[in-house]
N, C-alpha and C. Protein backbone atom coordinates (compact mmCIF):
# COMPACT_ATOMS: atom_id res chain seq x y z
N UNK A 1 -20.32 -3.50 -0.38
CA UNK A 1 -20.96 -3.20 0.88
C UNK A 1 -20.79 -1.71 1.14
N UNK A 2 -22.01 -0.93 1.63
CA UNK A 2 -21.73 0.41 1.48
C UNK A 2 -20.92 0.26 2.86
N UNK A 3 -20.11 1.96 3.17
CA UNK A 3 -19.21 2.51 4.47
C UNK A 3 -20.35 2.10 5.42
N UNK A 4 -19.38 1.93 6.54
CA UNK A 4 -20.00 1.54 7.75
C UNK A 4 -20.03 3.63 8.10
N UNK A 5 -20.77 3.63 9.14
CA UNK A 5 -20.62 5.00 9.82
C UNK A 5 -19.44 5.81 9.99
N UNK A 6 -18.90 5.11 10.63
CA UNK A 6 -17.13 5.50 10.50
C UNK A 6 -16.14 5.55 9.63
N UNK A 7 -17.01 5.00 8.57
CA UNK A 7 -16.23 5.12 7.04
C UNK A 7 -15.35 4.24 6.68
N UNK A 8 -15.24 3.04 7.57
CA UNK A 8 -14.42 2.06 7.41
C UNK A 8 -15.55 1.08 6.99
N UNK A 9 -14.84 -0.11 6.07
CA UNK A 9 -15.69 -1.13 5.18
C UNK A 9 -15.69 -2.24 5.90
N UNK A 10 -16.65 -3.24 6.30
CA UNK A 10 -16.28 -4.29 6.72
C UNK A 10 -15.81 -5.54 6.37
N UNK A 11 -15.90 -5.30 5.32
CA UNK A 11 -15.23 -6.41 4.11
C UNK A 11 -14.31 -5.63 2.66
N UNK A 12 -13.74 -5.81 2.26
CA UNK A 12 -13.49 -5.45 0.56
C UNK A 12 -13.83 -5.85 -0.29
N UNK A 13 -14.44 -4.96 -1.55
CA UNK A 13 -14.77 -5.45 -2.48
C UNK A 13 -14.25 -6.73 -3.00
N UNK A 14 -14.49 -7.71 -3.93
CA UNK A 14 -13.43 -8.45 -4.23
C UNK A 14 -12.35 -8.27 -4.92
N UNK A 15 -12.43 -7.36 -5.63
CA UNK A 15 -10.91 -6.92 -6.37
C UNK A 15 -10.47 -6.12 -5.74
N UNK A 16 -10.55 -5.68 -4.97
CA UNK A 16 -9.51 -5.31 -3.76
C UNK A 16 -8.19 -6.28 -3.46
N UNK A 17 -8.83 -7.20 -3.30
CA UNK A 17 -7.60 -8.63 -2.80
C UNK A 17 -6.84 -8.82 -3.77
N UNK A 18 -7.07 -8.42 -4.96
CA UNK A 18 -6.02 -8.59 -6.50
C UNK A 18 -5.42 -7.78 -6.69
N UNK A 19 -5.90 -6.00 -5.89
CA UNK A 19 -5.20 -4.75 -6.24
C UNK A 19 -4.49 -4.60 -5.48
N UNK A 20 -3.64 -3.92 -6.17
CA UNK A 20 -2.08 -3.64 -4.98
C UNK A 20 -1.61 -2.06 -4.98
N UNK A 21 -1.44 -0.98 -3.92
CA UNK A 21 -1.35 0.01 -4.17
C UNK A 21 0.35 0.03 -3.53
N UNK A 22 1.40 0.38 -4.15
CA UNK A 22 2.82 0.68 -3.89
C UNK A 22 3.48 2.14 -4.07
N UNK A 23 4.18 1.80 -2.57
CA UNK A 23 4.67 3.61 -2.61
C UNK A 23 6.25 2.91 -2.39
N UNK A 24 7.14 2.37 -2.40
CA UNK A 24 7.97 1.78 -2.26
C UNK A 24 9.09 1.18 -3.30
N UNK A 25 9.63 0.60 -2.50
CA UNK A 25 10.80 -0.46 -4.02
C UNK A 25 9.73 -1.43 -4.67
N UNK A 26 8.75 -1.37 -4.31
CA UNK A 26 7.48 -2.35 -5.10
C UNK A 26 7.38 -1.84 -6.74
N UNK A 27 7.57 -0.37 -6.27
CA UNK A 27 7.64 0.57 -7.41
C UNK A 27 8.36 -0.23 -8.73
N UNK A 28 9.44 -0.52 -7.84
CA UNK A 28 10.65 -0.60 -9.10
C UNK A 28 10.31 -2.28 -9.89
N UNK A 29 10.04 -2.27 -10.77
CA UNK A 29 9.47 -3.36 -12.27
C UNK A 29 10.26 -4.67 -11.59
N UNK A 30 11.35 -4.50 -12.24
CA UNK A 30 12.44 -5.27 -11.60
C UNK A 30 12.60 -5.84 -9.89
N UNK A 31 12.39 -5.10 -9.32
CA UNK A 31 12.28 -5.52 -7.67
C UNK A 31 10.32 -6.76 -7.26
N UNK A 32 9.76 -5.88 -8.45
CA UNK A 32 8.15 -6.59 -8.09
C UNK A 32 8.54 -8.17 -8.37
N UNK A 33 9.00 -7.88 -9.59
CA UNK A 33 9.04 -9.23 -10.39
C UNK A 33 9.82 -10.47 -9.55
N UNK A 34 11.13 -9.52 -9.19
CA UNK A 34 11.97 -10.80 -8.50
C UNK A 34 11.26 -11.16 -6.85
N UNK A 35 10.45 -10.24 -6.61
CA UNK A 35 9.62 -11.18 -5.60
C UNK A 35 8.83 -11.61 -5.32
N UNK A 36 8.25 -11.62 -6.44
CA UNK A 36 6.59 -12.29 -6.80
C UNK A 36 6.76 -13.64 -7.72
N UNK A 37 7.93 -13.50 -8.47
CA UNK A 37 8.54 -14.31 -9.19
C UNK A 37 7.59 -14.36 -10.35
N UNK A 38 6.54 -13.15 -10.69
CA UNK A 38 6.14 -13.27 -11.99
C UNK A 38 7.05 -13.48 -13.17
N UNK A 39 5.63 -14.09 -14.13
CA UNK A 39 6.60 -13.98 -15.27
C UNK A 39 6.96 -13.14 -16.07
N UNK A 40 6.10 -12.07 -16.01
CA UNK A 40 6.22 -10.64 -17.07
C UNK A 40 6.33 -9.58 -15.88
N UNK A 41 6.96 -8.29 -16.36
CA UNK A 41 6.94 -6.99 -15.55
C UNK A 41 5.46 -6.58 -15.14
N UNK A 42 5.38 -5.62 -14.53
CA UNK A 42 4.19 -5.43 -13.87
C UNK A 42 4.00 -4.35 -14.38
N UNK A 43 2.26 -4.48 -15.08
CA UNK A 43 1.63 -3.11 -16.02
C UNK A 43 1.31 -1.84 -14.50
N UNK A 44 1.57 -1.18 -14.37
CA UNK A 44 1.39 -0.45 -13.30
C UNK A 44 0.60 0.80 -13.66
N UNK A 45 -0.23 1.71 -12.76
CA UNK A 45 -0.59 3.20 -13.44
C UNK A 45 0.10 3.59 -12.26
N UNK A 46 -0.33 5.10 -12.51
CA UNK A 46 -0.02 6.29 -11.37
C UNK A 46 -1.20 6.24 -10.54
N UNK A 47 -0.77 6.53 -9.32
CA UNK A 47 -2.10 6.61 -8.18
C UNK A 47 -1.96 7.41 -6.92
N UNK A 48 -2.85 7.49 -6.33
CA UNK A 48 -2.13 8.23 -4.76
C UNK A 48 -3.41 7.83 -3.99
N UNK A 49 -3.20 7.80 -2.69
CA UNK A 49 -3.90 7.65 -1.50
C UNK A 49 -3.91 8.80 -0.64
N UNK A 50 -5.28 9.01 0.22
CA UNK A 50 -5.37 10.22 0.97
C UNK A 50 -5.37 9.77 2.46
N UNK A 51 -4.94 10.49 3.44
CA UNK A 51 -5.17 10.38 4.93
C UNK A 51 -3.96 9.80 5.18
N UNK A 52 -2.97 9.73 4.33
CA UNK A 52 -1.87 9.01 4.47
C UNK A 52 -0.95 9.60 5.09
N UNK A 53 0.65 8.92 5.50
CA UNK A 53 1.96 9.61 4.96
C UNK A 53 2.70 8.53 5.21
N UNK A 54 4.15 8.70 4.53
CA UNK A 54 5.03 8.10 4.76
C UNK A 54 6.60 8.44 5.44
N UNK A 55 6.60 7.27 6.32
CA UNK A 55 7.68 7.61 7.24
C UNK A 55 8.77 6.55 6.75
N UNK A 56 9.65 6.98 7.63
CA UNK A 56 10.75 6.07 6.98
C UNK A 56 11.61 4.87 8.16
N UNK A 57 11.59 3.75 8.19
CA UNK A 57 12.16 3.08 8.77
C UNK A 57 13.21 2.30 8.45
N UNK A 58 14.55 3.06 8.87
CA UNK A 58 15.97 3.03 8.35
C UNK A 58 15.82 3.02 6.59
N UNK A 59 16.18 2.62 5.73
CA UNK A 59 15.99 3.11 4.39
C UNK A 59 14.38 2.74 3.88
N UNK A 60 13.89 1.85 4.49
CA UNK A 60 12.65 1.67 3.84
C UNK A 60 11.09 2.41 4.35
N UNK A 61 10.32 3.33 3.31
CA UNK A 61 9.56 3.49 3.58
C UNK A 61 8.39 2.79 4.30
N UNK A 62 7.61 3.64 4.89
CA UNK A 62 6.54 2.82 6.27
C UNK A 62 5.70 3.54 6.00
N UNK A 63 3.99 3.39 5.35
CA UNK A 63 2.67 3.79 5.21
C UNK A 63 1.83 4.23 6.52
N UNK A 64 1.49 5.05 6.88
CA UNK A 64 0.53 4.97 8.06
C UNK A 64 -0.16 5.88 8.16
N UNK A 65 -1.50 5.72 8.47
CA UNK A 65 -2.63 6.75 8.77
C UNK A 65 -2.37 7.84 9.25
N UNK A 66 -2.76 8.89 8.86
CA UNK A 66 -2.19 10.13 9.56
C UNK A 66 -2.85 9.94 11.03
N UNK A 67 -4.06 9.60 10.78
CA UNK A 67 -4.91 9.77 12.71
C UNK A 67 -4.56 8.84 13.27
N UNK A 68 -3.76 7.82 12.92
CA UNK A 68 -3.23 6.66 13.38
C UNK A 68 -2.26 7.42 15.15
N UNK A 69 -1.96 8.01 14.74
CA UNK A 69 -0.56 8.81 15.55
C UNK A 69 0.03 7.36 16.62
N UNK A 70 0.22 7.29 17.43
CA UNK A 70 0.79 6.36 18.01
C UNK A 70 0.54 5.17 17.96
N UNK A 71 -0.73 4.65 18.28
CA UNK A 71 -1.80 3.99 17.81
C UNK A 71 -1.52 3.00 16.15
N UNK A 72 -1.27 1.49 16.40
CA UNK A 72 -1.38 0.72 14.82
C UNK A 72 -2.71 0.56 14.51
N UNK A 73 -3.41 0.27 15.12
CA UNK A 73 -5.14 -0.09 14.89
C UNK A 73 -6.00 0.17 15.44
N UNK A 74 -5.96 2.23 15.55
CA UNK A 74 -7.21 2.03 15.93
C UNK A 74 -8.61 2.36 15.06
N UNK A 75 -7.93 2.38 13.62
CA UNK A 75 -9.06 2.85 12.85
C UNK A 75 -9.21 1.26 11.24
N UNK A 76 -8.77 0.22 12.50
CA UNK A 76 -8.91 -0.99 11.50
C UNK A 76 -9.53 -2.06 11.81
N UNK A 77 -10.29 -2.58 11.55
CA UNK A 77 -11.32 -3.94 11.40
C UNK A 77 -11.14 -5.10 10.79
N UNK A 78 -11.27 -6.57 11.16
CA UNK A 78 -10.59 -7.50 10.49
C UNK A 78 -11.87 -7.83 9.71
N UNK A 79 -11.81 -8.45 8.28
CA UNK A 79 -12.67 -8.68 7.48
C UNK A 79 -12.58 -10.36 7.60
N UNK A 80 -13.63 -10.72 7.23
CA UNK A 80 -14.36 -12.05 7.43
C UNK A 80 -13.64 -12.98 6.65
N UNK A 81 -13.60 -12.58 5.44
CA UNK A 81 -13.18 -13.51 4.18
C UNK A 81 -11.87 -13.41 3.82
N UNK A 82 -10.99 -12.45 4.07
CA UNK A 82 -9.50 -12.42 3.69
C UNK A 82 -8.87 -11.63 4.74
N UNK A 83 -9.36 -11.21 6.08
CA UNK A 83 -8.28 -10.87 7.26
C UNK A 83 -7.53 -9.68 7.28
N UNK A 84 -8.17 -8.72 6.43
CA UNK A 84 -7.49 -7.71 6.06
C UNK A 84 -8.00 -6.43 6.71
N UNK A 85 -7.16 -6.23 7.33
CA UNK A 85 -7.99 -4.76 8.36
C UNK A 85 -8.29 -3.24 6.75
N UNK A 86 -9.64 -2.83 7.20
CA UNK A 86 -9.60 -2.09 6.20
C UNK A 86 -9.85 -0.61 6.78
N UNK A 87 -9.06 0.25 6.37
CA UNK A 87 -8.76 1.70 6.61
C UNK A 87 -8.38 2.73 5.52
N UNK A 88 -10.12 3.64 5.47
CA UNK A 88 -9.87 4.37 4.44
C UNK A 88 -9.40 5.78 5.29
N UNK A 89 -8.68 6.90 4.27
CA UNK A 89 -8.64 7.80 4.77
C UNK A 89 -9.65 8.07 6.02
N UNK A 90 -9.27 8.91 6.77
CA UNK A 90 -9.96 9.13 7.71
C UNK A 90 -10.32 10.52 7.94
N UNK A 91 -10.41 11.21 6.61
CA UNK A 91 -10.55 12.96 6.93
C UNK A 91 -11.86 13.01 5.92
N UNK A 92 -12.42 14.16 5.72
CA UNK A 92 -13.63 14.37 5.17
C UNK A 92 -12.75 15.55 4.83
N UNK A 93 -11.56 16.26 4.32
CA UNK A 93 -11.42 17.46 4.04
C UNK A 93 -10.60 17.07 2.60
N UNK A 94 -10.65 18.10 1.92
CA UNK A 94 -10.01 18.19 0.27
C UNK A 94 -8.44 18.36 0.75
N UNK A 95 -8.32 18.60 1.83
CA UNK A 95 -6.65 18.84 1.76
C UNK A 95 -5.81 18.18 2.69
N UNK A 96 -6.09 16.58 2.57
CA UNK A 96 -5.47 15.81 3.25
C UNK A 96 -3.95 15.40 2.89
N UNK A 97 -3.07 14.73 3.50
CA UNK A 97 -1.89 14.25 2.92
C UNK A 97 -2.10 13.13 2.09
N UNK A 98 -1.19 13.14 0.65
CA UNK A 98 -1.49 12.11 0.27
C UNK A 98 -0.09 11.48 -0.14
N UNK A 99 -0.20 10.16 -0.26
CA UNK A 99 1.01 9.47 -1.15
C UNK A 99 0.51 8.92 -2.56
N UNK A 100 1.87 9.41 -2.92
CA UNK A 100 1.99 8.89 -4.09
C UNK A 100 2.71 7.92 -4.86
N UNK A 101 1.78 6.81 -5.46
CA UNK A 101 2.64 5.39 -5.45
C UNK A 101 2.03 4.83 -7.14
N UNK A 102 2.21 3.35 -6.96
CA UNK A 102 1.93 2.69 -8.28
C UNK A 102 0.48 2.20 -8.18
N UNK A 103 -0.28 1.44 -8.92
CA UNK A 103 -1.55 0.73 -8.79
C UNK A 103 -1.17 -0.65 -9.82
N UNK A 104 -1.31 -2.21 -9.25
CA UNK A 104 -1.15 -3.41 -10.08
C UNK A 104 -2.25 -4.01 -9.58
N UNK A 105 -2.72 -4.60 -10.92
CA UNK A 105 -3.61 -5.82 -10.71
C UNK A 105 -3.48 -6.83 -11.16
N UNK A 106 -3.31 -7.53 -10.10
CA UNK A 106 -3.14 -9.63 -10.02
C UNK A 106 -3.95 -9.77 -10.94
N UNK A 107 -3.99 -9.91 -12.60
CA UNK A 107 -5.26 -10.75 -13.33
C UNK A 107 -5.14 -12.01 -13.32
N UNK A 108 -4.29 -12.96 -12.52
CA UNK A 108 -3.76 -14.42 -12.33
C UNK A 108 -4.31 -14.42 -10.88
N UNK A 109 -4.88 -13.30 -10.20
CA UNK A 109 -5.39 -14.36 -8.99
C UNK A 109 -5.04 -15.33 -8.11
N UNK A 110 -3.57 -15.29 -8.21
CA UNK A 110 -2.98 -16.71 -7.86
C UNK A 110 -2.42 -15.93 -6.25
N UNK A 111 -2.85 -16.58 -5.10
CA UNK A 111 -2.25 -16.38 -3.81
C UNK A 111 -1.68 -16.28 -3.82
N UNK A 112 -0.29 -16.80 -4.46
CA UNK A 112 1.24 -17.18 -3.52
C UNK A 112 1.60 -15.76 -4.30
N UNK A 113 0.85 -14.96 -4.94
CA UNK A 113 1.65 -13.75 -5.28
C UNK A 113 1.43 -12.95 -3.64
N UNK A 114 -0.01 -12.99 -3.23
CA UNK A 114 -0.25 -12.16 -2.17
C UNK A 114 0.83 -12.67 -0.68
N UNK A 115 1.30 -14.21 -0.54
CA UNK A 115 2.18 -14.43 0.30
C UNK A 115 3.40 -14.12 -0.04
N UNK A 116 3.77 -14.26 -1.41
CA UNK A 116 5.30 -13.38 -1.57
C UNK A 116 5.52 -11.92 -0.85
N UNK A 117 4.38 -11.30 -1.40
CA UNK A 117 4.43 -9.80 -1.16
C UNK A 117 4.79 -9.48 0.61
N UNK A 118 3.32 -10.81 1.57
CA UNK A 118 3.89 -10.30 3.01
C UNK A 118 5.01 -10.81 3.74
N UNK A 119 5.72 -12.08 2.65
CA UNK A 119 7.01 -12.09 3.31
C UNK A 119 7.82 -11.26 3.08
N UNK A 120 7.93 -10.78 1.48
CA UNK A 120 8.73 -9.45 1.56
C UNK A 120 8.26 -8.51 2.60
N UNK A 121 7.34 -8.22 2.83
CA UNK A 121 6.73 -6.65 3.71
C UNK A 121 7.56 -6.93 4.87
N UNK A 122 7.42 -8.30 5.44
CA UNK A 122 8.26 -8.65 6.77
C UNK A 122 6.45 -8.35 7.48
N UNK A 123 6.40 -8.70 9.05
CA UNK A 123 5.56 -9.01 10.33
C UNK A 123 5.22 -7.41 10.65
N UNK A 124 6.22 -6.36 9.77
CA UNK A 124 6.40 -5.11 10.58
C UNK A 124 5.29 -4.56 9.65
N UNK A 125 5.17 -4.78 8.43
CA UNK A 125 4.07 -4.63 7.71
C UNK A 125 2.79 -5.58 7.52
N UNK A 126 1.77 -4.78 7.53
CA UNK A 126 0.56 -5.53 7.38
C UNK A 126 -0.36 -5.02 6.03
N UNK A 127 -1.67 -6.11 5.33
CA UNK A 127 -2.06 -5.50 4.11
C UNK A 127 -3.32 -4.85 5.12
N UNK A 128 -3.66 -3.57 4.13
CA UNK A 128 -5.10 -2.98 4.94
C UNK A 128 -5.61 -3.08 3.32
N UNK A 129 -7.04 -2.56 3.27
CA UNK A 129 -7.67 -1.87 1.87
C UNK A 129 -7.19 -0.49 2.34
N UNK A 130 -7.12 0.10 0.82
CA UNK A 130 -7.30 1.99 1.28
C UNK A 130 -7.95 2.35 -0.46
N UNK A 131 -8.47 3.28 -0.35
CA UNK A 131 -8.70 3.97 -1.20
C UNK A 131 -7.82 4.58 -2.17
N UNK A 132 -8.25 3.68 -3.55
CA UNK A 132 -7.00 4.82 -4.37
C UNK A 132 -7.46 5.58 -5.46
N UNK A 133 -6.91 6.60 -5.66
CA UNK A 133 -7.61 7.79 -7.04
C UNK A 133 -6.26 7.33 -7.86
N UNK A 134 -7.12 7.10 -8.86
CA UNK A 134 -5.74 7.36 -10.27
C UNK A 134 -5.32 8.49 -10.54
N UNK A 135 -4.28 8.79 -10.74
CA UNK A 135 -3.52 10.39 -11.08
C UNK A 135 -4.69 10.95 -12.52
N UNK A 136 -5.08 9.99 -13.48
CA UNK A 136 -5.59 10.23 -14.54
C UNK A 136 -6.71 10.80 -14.10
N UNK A 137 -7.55 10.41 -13.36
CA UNK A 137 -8.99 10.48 -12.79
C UNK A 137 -9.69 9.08 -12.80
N UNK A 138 -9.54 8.39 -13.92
CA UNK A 138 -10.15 7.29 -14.17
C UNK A 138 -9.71 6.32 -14.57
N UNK A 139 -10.41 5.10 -13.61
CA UNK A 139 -11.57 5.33 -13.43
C UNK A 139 -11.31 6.01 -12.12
N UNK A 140 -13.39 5.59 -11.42
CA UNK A 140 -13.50 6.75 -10.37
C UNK A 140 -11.85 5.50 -9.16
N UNK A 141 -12.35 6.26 -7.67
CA UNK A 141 -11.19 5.57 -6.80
C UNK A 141 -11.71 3.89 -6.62
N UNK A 142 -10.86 3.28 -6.45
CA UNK A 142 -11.14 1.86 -5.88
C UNK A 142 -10.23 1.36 -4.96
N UNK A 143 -11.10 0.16 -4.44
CA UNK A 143 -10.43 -0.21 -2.79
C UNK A 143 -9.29 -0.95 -3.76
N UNK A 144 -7.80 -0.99 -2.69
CA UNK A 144 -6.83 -1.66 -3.00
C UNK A 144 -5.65 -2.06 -1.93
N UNK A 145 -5.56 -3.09 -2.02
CA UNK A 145 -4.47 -3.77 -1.00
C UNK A 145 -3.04 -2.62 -0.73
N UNK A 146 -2.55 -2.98 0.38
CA UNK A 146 -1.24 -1.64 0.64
C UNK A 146 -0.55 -2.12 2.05
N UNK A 147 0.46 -2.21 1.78
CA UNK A 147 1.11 -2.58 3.17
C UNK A 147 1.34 -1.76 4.45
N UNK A 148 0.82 -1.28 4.84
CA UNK A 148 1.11 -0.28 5.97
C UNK A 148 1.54 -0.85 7.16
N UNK A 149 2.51 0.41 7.56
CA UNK A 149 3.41 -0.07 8.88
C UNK A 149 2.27 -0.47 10.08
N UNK A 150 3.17 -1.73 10.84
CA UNK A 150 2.46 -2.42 11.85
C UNK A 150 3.12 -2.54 12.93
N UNK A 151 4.62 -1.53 13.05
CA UNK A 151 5.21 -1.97 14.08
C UNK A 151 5.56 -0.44 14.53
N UNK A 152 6.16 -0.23 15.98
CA UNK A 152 6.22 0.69 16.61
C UNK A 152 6.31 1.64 16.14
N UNK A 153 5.77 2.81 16.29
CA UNK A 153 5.36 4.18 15.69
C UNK A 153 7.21 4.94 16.14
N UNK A 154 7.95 4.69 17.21
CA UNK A 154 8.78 5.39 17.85
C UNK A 154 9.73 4.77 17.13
N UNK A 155 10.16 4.03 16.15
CA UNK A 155 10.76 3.60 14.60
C UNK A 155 11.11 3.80 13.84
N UNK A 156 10.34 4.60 13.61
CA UNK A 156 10.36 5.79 12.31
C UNK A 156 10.43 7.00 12.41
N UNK A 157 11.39 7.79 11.61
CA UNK A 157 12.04 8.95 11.79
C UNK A 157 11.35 9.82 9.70
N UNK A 158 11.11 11.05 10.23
CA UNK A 158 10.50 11.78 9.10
C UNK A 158 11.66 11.28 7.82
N UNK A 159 11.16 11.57 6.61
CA UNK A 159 12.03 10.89 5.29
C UNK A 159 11.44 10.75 3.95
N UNK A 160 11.95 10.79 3.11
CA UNK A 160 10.85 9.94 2.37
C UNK A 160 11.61 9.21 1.27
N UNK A 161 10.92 8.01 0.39
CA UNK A 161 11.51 7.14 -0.26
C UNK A 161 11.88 7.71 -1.88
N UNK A 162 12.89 7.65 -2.27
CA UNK A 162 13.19 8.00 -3.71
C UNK A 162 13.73 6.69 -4.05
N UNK A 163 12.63 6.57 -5.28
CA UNK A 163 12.81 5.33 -6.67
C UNK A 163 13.97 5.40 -7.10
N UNK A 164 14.22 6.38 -7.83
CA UNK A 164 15.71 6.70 -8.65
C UNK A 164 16.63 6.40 -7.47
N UNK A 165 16.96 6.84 -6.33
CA UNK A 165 17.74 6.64 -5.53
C UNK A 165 18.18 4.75 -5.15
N UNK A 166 17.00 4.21 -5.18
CA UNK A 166 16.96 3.27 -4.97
C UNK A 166 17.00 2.17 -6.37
N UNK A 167 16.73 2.88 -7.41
CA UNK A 167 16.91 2.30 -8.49
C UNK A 167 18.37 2.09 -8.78
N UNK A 168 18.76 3.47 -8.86
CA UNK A 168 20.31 3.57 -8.97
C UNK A 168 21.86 3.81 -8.09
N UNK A 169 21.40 4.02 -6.87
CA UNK A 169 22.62 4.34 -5.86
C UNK A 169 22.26 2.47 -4.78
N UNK A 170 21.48 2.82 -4.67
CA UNK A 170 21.09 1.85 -3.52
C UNK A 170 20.85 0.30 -4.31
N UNK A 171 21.19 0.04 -5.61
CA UNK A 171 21.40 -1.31 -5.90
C UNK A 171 20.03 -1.73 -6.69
N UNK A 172 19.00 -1.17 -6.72
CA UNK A 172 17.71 -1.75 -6.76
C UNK A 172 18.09 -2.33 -7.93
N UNK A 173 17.08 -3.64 -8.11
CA UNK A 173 17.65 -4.38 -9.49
C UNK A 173 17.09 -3.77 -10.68
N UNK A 174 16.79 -2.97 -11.18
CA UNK A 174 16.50 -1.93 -12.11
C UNK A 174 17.69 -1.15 -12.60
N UNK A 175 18.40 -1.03 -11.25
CA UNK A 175 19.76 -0.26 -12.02
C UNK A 175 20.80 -1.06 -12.46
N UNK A 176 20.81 -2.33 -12.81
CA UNK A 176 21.35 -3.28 -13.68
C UNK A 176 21.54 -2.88 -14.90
């Protein structure tokens, strides 16, 4: 479905709902697995998202629109078929903030991966679509699932999330 005017989609593609974009302990192989309860590690690329940033709520990173500012939704729309508010960047300029995270795709399709994921996220996180560019270039960007913060903006204090830190000081099951 092409952008609505405002540049927000009213639905997602369908592989959107299979793609998963992670800036987080999602990151870490070991942490995906034990809560998705797949059976193999997760093939991941490099990726980043624009219009973004990430804040930090007590150790765990929190996704949110930059124009978002106080505001959880005001640049999100619920989609028909899977309930997923979708919010692409919201700047038209080359020099937006971006994050930088993982890209996985569900080729099993199987739901209870997508309900693992929002019980891990917790109520405080919600899935949106956003736009993601591969670090490689290619392919071109595609819509992809992402948990972004859903709970009070006055929460989160500036920060940002380190893998290694969390791989190895902070327990993550990777540093096993």
């Amino acid at each position: 479905m092409p952008p609505r005017q405002d540049g927000e989609q009213k639905q997602p593609n369908p592989s959107a709902e299979h793609t998963y974009f992670f800036y987080g302990s999602l990151m870490d192989p070991l942490t995906f697995q034990g809560v998705t309860l797949a059976p193999d590690l997760p093939e991941y690329r490099d990726a980043w998202i624009e219009g973004y940033e990430v804040k930090m709520w007590g150790p765990y990173p929190a996704l949110r629109a930059v124009s978002q500012g106080a505001s959880n939704n005001s640049n999100s729309s619920s989609s028909s078929s899977s309930n997923i508010p979708a919010t692409p960047p919201p700047f038209s300029d080359a020099k937006q903030p971006r994050v930088v995270g993982k890209v996985w795709v569900d080729s099993s399709r199987d739901p209870d991966i997508f309900r693992r994921l929002q019980r891990y996220e917790t109520d405080s996180y919600e899935a949106r679509i956003v736009t993601v560019h591969f670090s490689d270039g290619k392919p071109a960007p595609i819509q992809a699932r992402a948990f972004v913060w859903a709970g009070e903006q006055s929460a989160l204090r500036d920060g940002e999330f380190d893998l290694k830190l969390y791989q190895g000081v902070l327990g993550g099951p990777s540093s096993l």
